[in-house]
N, C-alpha and C. Protein backbone atom coordinates (compact mmCIF):
# COMPACT_ATOMS: atom_id res chain seq x y z
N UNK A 1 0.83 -1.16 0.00
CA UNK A 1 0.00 0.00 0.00
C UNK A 1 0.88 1.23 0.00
N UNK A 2 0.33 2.13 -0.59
CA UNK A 2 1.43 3.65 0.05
C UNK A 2 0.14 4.75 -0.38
N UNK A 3 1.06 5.70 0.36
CA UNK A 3 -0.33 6.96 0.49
C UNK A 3 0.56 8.30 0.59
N UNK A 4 0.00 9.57 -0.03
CA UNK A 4 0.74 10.60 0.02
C UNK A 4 -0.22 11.58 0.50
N UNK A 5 1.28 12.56 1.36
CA UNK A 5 0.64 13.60 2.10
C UNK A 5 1.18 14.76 1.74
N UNK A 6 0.76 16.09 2.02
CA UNK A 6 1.15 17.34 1.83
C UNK A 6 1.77 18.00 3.36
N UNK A 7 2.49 18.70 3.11
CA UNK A 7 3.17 19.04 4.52
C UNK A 7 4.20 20.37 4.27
N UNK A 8 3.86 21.33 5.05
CA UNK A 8 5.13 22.40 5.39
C UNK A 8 6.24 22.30 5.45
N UNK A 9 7.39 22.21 4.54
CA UNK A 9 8.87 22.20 4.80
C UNK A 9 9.28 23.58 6.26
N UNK A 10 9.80 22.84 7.12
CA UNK A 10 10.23 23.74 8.34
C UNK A 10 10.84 24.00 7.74
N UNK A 11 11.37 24.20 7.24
CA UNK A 11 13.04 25.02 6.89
C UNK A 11 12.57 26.35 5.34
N UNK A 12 12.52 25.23 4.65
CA UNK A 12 11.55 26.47 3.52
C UNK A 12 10.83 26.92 3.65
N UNK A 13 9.44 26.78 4.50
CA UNK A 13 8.80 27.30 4.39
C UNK A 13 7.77 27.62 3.47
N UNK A 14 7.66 26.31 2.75
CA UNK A 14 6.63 26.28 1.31
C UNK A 14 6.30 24.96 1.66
N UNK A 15 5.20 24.02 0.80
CA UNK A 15 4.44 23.19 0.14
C UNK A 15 5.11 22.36 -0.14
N UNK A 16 5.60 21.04 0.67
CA UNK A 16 5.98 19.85 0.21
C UNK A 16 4.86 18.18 0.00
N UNK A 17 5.44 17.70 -0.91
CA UNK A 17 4.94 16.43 -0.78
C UNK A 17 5.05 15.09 -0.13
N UNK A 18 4.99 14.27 -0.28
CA UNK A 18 5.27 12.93 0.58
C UNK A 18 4.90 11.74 -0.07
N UNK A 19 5.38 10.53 0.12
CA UNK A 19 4.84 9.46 -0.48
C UNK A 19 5.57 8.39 0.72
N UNK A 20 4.74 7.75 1.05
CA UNK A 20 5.62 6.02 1.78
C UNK A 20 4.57 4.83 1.33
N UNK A 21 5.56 3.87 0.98
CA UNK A 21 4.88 2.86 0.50
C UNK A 21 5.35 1.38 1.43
N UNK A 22 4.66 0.56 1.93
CA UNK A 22 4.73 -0.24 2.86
C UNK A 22 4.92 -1.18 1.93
N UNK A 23 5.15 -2.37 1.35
CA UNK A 23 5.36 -3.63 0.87
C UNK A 23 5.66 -4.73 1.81
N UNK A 24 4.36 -5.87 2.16
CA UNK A 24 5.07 -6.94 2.80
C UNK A 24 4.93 -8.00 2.29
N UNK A 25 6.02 -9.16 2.52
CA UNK A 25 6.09 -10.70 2.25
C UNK A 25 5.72 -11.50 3.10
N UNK A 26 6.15 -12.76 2.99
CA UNK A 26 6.38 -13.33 4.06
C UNK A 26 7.53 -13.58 4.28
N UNK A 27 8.16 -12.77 5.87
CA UNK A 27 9.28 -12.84 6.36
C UNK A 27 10.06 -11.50 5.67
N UNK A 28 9.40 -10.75 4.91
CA UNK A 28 10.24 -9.82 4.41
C UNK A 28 9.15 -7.72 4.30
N UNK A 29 9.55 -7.12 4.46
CA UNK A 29 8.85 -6.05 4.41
C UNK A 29 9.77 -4.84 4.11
N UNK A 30 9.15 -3.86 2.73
CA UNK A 30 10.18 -2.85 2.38
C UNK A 30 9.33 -1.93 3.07
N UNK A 31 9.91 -0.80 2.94
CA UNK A 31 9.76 0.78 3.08
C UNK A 31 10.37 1.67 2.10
N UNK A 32 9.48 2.49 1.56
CA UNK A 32 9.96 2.86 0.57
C UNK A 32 9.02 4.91 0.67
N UNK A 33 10.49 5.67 0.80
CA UNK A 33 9.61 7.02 0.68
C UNK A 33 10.25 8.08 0.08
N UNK A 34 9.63 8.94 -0.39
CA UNK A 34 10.01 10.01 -1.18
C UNK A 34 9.32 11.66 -0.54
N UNK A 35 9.97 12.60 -1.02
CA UNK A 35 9.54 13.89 -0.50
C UNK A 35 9.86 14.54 -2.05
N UNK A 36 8.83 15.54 -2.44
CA UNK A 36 9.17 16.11 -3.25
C UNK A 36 8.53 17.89 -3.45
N UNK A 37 8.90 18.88 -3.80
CA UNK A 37 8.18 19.94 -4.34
C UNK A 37 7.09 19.72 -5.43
N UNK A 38 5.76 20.38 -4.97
CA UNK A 38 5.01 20.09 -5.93
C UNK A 38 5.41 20.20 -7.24
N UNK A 39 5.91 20.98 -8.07
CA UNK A 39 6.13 21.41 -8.97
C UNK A 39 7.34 20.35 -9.92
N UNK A 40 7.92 19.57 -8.81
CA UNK A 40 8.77 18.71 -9.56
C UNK A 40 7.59 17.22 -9.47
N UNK A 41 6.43 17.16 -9.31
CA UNK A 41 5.50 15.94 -9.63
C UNK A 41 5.92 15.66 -10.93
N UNK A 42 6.19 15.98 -11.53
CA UNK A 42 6.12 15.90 -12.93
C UNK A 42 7.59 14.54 -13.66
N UNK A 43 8.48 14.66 -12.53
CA UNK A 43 9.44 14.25 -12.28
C UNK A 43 9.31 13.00 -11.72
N UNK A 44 9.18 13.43 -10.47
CA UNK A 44 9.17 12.33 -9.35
C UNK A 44 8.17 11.59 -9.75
N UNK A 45 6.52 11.55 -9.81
CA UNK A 45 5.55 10.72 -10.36
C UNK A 45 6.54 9.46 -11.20
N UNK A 46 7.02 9.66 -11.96
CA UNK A 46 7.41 8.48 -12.57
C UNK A 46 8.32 7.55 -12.36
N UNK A 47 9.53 8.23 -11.51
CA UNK A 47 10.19 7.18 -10.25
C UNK A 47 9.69 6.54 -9.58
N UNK A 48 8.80 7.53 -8.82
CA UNK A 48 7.65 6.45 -8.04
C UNK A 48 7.04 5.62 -8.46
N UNK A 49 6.24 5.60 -9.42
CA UNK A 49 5.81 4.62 -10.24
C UNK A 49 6.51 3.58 -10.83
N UNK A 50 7.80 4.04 -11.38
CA UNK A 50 9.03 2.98 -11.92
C UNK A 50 9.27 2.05 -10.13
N UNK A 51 9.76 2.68 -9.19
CA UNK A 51 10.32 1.75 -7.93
C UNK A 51 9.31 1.01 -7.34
N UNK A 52 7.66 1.43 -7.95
CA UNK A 52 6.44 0.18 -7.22
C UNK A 52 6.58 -0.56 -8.40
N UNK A 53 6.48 -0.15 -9.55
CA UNK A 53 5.95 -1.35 -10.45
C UNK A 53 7.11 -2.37 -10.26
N UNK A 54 8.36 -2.25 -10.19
CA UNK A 54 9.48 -2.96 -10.36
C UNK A 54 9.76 -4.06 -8.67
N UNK A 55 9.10 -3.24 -7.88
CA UNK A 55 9.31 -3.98 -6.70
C UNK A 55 9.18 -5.68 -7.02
N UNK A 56 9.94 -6.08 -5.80
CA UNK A 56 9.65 -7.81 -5.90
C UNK A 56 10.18 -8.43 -4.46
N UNK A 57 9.21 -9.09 -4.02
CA UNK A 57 9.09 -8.97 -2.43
C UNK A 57 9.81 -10.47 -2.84
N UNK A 58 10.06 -11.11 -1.85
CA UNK A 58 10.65 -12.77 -1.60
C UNK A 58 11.24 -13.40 -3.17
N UNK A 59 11.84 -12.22 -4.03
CA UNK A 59 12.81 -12.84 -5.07
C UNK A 59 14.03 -13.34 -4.85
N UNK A 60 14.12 -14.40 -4.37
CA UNK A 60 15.71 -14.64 -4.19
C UNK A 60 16.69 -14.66 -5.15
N UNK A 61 17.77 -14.39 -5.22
CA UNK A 61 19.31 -14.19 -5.88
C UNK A 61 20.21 -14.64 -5.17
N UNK A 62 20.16 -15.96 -6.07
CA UNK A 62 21.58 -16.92 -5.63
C UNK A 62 22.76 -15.63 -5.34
N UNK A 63 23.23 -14.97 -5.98
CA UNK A 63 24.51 -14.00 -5.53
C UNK A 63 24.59 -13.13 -5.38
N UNK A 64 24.23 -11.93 -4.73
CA UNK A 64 23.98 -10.77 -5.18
C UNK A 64 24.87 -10.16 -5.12
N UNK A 65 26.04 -10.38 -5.51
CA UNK A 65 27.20 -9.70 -6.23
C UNK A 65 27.01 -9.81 -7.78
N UNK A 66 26.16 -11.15 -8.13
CA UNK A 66 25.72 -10.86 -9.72
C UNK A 66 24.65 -10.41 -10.42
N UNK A 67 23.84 -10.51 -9.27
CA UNK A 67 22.47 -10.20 -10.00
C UNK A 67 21.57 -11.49 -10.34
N UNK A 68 20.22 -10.97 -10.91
CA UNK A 68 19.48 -11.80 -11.24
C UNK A 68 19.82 -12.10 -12.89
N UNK A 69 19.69 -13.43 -13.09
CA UNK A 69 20.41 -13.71 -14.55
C UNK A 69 19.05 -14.09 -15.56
N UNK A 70 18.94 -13.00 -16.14
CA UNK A 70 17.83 -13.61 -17.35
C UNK A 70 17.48 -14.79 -17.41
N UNK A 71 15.90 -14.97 -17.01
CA UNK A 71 15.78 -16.84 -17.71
C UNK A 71 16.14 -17.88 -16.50
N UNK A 72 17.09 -17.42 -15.57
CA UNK A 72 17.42 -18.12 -13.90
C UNK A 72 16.84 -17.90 -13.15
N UNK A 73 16.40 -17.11 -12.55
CA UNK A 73 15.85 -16.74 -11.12
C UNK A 73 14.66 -16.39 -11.77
């Protein structure tokens, strides 16, 4: 699940955004969050979207010094 909020930068003093996204497995659970200026949505929207769609909860990798190998894992 994840959900976004709007919030006051203390320091700037303007209009920030928010995003956290919870992901759980079994035996495994990410966290995943972002802050952004409205004005860079335009930007960020699609990272965000690229780092959920791509997520993958309980994928194991024999090495992860190599990676996942096309067609193996």
């Amino acid at each position: 699940m994840w959900r976004e909020t709007s919030f006051t930068d203390p320091v700037e003093k303007r209009g920030a955004r928010s995003r956290i996204c919870i992901g759980i497995g079994t035996g495994v659970q990410a966290l995943i969050t972002m802050e952004y200026w409205p004005e860079d949505a335009g930007r960020a929207t699609p990272v965000w979207d690229e780092a959920l769609r791509t997520l993958q909860l309980e994928h194991y990798v024999d090495d992860p010094t190599r990676g996942t190998i096309a067609g193996l894992n």
